[in-house]
C-alpha atoms as a PDB file:
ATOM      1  CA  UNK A   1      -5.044   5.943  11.019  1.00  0.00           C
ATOM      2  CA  UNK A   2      -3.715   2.486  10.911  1.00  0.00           C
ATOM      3  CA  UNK A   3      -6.164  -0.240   9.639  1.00  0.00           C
ATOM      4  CA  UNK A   4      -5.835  -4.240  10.708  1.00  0.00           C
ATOM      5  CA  UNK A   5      -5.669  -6.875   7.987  1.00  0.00           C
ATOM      6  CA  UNK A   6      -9.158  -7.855   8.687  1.00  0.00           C
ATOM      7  CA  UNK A   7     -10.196  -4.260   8.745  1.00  0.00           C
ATOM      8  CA  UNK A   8      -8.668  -3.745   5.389  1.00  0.00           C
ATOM      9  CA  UNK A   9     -10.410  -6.855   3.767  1.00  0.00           C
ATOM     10  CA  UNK A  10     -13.633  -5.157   5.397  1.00  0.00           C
ATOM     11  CA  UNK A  11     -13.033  -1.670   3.394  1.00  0.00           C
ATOM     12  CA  UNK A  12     -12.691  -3.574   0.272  1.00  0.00           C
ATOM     13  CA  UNK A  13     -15.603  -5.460   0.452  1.00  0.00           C
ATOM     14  CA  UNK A  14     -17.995  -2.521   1.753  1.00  0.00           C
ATOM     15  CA  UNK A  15     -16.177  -1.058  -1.453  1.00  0.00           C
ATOM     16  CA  UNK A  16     -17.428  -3.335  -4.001  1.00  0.00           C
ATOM     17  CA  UNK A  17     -20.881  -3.716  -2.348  1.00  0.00           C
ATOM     18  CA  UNK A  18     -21.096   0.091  -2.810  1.00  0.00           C
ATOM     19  CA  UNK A  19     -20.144  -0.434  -6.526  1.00  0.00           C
ATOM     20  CA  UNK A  20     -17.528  -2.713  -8.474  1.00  0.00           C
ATOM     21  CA  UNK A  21     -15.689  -0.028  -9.859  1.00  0.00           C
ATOM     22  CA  UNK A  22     -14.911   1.857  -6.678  1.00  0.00           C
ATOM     23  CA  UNK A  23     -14.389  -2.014  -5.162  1.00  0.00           C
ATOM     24  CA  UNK A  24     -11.574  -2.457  -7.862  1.00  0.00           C
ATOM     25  CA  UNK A  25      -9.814   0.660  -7.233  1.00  0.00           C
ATOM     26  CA  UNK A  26      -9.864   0.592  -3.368  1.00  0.00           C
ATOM     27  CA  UNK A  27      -8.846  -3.000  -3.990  1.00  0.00           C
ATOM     28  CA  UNK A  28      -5.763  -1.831  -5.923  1.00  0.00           C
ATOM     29  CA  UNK A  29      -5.298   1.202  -3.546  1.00  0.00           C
ATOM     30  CA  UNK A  30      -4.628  -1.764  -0.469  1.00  0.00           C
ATOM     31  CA  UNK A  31      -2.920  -4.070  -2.302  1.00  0.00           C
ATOM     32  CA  UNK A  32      -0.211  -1.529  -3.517  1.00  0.00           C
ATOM     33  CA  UNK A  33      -0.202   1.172  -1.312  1.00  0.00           C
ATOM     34  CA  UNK A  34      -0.113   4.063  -3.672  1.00  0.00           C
ATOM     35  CA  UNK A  35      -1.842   7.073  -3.552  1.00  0.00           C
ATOM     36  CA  UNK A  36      -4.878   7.406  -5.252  1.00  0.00           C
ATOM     37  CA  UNK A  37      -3.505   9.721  -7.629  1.00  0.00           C
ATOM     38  CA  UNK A  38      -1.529   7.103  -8.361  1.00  0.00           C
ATOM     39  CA  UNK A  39      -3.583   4.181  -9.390  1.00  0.00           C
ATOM     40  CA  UNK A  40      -5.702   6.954 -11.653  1.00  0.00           C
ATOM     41  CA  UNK A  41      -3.081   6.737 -13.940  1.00  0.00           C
ATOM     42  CA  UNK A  42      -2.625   3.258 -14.573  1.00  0.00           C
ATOM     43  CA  UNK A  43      -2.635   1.945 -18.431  1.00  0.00           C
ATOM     44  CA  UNK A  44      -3.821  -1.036 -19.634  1.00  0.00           C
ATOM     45  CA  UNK A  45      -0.504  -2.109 -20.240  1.00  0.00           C
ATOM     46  CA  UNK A  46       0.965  -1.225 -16.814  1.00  0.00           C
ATOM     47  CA  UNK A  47      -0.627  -4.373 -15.871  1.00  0.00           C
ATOM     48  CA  UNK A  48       1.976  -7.257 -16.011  1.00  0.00           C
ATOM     49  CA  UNK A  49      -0.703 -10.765 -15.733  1.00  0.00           C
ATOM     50  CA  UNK A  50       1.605 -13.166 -14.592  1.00  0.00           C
ATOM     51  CA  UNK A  51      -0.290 -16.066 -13.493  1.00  0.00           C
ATOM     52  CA  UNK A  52       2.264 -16.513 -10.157  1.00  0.00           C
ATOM     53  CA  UNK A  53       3.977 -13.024  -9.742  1.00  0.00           C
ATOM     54  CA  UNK A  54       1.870 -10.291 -11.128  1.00  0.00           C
ATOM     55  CA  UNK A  55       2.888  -7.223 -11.084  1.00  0.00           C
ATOM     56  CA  UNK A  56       1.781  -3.029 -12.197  1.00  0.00           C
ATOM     57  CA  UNK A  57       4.137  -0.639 -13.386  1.00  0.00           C
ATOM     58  CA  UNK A  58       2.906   2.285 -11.355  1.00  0.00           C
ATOM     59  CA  UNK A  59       3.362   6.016 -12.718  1.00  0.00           C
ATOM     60  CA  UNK A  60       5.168   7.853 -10.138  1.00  0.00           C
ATOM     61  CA  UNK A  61       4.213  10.532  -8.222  1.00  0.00           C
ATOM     62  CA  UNK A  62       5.275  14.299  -8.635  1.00  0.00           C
ATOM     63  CA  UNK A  63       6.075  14.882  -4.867  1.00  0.00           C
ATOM     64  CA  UNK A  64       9.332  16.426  -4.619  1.00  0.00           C
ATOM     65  CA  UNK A  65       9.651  16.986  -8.311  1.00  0.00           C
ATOM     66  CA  UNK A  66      10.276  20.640  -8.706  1.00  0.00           C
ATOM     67  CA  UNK A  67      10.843  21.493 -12.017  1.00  0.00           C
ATOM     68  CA  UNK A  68      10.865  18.121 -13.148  1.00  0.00           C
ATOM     69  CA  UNK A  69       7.761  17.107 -11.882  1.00  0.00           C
ATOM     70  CA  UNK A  70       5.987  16.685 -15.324  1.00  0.00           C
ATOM     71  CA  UNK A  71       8.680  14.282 -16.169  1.00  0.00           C
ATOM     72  CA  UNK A  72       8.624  12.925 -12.849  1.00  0.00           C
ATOM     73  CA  UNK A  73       5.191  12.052 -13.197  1.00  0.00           C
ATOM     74  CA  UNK A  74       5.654   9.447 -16.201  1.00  0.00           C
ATOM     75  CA  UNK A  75       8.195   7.811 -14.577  1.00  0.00           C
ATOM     76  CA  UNK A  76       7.277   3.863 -13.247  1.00  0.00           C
ATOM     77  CA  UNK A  77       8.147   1.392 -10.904  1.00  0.00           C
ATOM     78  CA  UNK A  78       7.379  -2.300 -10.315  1.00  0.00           C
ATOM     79  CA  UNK A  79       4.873  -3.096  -7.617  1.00  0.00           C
ATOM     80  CA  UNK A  80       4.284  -6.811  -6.358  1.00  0.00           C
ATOM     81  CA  UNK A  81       0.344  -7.346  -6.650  1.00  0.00           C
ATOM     82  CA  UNK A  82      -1.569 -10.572  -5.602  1.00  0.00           C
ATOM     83  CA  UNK A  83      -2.770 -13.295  -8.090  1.00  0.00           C
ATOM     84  CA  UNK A  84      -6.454 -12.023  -6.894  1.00  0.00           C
ATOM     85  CA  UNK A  85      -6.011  -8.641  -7.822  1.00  0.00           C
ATOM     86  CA  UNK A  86      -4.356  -8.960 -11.104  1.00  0.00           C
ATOM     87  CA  UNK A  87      -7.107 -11.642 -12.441  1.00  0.00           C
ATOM     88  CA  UNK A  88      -9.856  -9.123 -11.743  1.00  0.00           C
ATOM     89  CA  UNK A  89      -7.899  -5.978 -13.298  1.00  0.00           C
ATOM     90  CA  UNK A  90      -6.993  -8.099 -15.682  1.00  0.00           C
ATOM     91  CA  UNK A  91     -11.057  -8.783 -16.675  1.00  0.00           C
ATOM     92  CA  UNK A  92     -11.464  -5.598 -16.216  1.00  0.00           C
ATOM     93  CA  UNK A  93      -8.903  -4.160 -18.855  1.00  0.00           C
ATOM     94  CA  UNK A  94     -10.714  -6.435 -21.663  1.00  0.00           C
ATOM     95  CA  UNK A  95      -9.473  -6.049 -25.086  1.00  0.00           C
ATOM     96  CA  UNK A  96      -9.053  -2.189 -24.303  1.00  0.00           C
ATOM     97  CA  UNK A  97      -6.276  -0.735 -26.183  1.00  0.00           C
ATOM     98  CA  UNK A  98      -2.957  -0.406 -24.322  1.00  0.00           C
ATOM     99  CA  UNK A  99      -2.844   3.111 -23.758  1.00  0.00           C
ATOM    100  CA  UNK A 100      -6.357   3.176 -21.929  1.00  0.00           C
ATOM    101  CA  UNK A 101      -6.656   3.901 -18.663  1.00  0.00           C
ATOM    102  CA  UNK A 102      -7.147   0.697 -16.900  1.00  0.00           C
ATOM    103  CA  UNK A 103      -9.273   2.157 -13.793  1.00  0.00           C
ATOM    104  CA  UNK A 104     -12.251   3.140 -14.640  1.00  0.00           C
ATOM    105  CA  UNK A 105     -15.663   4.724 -12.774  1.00  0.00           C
ATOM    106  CA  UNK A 106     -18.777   3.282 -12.531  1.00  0.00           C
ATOM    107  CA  UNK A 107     -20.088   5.627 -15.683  1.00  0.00           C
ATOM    108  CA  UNK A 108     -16.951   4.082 -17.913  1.00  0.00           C
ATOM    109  CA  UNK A 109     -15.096   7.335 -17.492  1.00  0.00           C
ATOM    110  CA  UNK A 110     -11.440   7.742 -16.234  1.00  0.00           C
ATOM    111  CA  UNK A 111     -11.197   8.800 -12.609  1.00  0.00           C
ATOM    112  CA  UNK A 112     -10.329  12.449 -12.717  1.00  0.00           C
ATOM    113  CA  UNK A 113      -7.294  14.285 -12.289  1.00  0.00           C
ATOM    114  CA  UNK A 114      -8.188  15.080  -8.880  1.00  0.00           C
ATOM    115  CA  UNK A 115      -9.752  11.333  -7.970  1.00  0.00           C
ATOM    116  CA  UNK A 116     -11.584  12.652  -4.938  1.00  0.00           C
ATOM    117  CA  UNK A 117     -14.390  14.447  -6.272  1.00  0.00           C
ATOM    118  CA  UNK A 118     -15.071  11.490  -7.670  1.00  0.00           C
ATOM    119  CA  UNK A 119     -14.996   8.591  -4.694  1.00  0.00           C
ATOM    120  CA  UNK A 120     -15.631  11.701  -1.605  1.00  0.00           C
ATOM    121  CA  UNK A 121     -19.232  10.400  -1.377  1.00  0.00           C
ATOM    122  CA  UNK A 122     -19.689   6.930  -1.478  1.00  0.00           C
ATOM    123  CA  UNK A 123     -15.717   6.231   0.364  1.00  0.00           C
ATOM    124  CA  UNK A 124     -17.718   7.929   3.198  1.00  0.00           C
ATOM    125  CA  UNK A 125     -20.679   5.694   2.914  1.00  0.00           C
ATOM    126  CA  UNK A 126     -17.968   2.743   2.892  1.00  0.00           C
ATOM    127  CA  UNK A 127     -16.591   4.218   5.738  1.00  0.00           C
ATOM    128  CA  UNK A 128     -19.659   4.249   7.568  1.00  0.00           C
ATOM    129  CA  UNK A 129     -20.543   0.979   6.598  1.00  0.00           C
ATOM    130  CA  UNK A 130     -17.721  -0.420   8.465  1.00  0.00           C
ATOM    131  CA  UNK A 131     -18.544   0.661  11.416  1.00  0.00           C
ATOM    132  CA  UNK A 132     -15.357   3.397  11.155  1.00  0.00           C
ATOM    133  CA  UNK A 133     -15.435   7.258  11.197  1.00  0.00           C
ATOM    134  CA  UNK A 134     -15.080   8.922   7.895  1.00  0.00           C
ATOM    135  CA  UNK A 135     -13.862  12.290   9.149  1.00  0.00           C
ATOM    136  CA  UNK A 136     -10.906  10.069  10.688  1.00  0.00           C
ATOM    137  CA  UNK A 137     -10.661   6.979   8.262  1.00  0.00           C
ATOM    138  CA  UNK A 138      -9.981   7.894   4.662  1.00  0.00           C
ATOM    139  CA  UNK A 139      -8.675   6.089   1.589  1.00  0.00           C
ATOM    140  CA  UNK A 140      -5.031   7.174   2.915  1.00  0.00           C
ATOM    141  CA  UNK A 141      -5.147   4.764   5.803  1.00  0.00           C
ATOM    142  CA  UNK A 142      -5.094   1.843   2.913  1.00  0.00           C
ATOM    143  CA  UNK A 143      -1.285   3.449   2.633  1.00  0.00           C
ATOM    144  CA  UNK A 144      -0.344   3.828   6.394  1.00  0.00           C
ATOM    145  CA  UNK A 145      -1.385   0.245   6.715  1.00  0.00           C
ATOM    146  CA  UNK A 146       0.708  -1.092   3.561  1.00  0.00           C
ATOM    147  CA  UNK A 147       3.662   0.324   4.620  1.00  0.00           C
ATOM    148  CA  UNK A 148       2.879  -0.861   8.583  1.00  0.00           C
ATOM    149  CA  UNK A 149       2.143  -4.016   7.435  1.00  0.00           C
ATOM    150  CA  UNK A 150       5.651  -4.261   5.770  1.00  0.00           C
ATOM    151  CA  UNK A 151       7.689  -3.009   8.673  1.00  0.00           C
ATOM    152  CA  UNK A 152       5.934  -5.381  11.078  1.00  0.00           C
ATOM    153  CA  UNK A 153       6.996  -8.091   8.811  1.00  0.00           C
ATOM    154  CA  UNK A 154      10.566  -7.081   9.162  1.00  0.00           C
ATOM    155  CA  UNK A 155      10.766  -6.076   4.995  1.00  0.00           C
ATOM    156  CA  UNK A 156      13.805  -3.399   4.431  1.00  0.00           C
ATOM    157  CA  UNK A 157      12.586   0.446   4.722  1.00  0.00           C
ATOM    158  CA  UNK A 158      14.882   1.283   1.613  1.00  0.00           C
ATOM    159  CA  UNK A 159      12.615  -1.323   0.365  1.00  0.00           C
ATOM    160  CA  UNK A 160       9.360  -0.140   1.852  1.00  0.00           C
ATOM    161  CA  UNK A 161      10.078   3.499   0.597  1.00  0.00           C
ATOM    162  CA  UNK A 162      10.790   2.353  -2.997  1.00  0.00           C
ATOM    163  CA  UNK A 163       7.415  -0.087  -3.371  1.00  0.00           C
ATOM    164  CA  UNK A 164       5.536   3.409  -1.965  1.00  0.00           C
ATOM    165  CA  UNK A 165       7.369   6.054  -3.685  1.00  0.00           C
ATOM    166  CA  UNK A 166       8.507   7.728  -0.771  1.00  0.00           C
ATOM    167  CA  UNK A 167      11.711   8.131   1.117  1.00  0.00           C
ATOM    168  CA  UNK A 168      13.609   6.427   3.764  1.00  0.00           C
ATOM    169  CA  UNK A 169      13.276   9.706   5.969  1.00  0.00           C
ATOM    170  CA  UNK A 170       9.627   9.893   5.420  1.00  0.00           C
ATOM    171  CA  UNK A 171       8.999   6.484   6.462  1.00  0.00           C
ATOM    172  CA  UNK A 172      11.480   7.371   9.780  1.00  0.00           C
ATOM    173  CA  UNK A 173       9.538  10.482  10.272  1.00  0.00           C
ATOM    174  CA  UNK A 174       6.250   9.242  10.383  1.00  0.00           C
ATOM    175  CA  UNK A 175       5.838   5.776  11.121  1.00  0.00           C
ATOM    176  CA  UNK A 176       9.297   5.581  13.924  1.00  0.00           C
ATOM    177  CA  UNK A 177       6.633   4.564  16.380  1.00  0.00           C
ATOM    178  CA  UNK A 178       5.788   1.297  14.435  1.00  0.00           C
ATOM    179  CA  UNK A 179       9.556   0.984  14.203  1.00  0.00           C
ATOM    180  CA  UNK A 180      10.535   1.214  17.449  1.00  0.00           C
ATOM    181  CA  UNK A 181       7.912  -0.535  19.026  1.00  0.00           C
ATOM    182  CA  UNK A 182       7.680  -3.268  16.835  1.00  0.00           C
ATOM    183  CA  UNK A 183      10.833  -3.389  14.185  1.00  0.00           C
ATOM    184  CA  UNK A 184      13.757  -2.523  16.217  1.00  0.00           C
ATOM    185  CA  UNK A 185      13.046  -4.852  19.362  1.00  0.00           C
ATOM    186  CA  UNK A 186      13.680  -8.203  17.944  1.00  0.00           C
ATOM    187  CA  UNK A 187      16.438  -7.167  16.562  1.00  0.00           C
ATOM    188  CA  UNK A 188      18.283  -5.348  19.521  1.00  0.00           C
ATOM    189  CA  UNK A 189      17.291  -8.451  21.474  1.00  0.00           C
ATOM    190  CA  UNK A 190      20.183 -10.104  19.869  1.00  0.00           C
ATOM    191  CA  UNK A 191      22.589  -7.949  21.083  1.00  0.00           C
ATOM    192  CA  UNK A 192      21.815  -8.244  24.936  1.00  0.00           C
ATOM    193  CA  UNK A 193      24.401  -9.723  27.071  1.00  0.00           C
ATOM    194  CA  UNK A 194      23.854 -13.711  27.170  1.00  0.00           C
ATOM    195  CA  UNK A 195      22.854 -15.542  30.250  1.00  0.00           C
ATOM    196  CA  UNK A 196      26.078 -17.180  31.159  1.00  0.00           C
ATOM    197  CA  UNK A 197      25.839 -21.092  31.504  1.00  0.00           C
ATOM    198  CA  UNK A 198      25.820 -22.724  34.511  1.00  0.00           C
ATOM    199  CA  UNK A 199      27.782 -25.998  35.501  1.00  0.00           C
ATOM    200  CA  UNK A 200      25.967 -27.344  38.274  1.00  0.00           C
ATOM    201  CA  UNK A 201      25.429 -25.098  40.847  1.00  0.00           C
ATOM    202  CA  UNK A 202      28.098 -23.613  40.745  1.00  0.00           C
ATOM    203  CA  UNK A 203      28.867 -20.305  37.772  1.00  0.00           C
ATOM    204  CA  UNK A 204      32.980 -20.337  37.348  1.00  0.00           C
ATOM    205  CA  UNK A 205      34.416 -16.516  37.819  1.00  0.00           C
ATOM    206  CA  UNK A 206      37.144 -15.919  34.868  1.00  0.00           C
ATOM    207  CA  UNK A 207      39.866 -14.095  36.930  1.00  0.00           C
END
């Protein structure tokens, strides 16, 4: 499920009417595009407040990892966030120590390792709330619609796949709809033959 901008904006702020902590994190999940597993491991200090080009160091994910997927799973990688968002995590954090998580629930407790037993509930009621279907809208679509977003806005899948922690193939596989309908036709535009330029009435024939 693909969400509209204005959609989006409308799960956020169901979110934080539900409860500022879940508002913050759903927030962060549509801004970035991670996975929620993801943003649950955020540290204090993986936010970078920079008052024009913030910016979170988010842990990777340990898709694909194999053996290494422990290791994997420490790893980080720069993600562009808005002014917006980083002033509100960056209230949030406080004077917490570095190391702290810097996502926290409603009770002041870390989201859990497995963040959905945690946000099932009320991310239905948010659901709801918008008017949507929560058996078909989930916290996921916040990802299908970052990386939609991007490739309607013509940014580079290597790109794309790096600021989501995916692949290039992944991104073929399961958005090449997006891509071909929206993506690739500008662009192939510019290679159809040219209307050739006429001089009067009359079109000269090269021989």
């Amino acid at each position: 499920m693909v969400l509209s901008d204005e959609q989006v904006h409308a799960f956020v702020d169901a979110a934080y009417a539900n409860d500022r902590q879940l508002g913050l994190f759903v927030e962060t999940l549509a801004v970035t595009g991670a996975r929620s597993s993801q943003v649950t491991r955020l540290r204090v200090e993986d936010l970078h407040h920079h008052p024009v080009k913030p910016k979170l160091m988010m842990p990777k994910s340990g898709k694909g990892g194999g053996r290494n997927r422990i290791a994997k799973k420490s790893e980080r990688y720069s993600v562009p966030i808005t002014v917006a968002l980083s002033k509100k995590l960056h209230a949030a954090a406080g004077h917490r120590a570095s190391d702290a998580p810097l996502l926290l629930r409603r009770n002041g407790l870390p989201w859990r390792d497995k963040p959905n037993l945690d946000y099932r509930r009320p991310v239905r009621e948010v659901v709801k709330a918008i008017g949507e279907d929560p058996d078909t809208v989930t916290l996921y679509a916040l990802r299908h619609s970052s990386i939609v977003r991007m490739l309607l806005k013509n940014i580079p899948i290597r790109l794309i796949a790096a600021l989501h922690n995916t692949s290039v193939g992944q991104i073929e596989r399961n958005y090449s709809r997006h891509i071909t309908e929206h993506h690739s036709d500008d662009l192939t535009r510019t290679g159809l033959l040219s209307e050739p330029t006429p001089v009067g009435n009359v079109v000269p024939l090269v021989r």
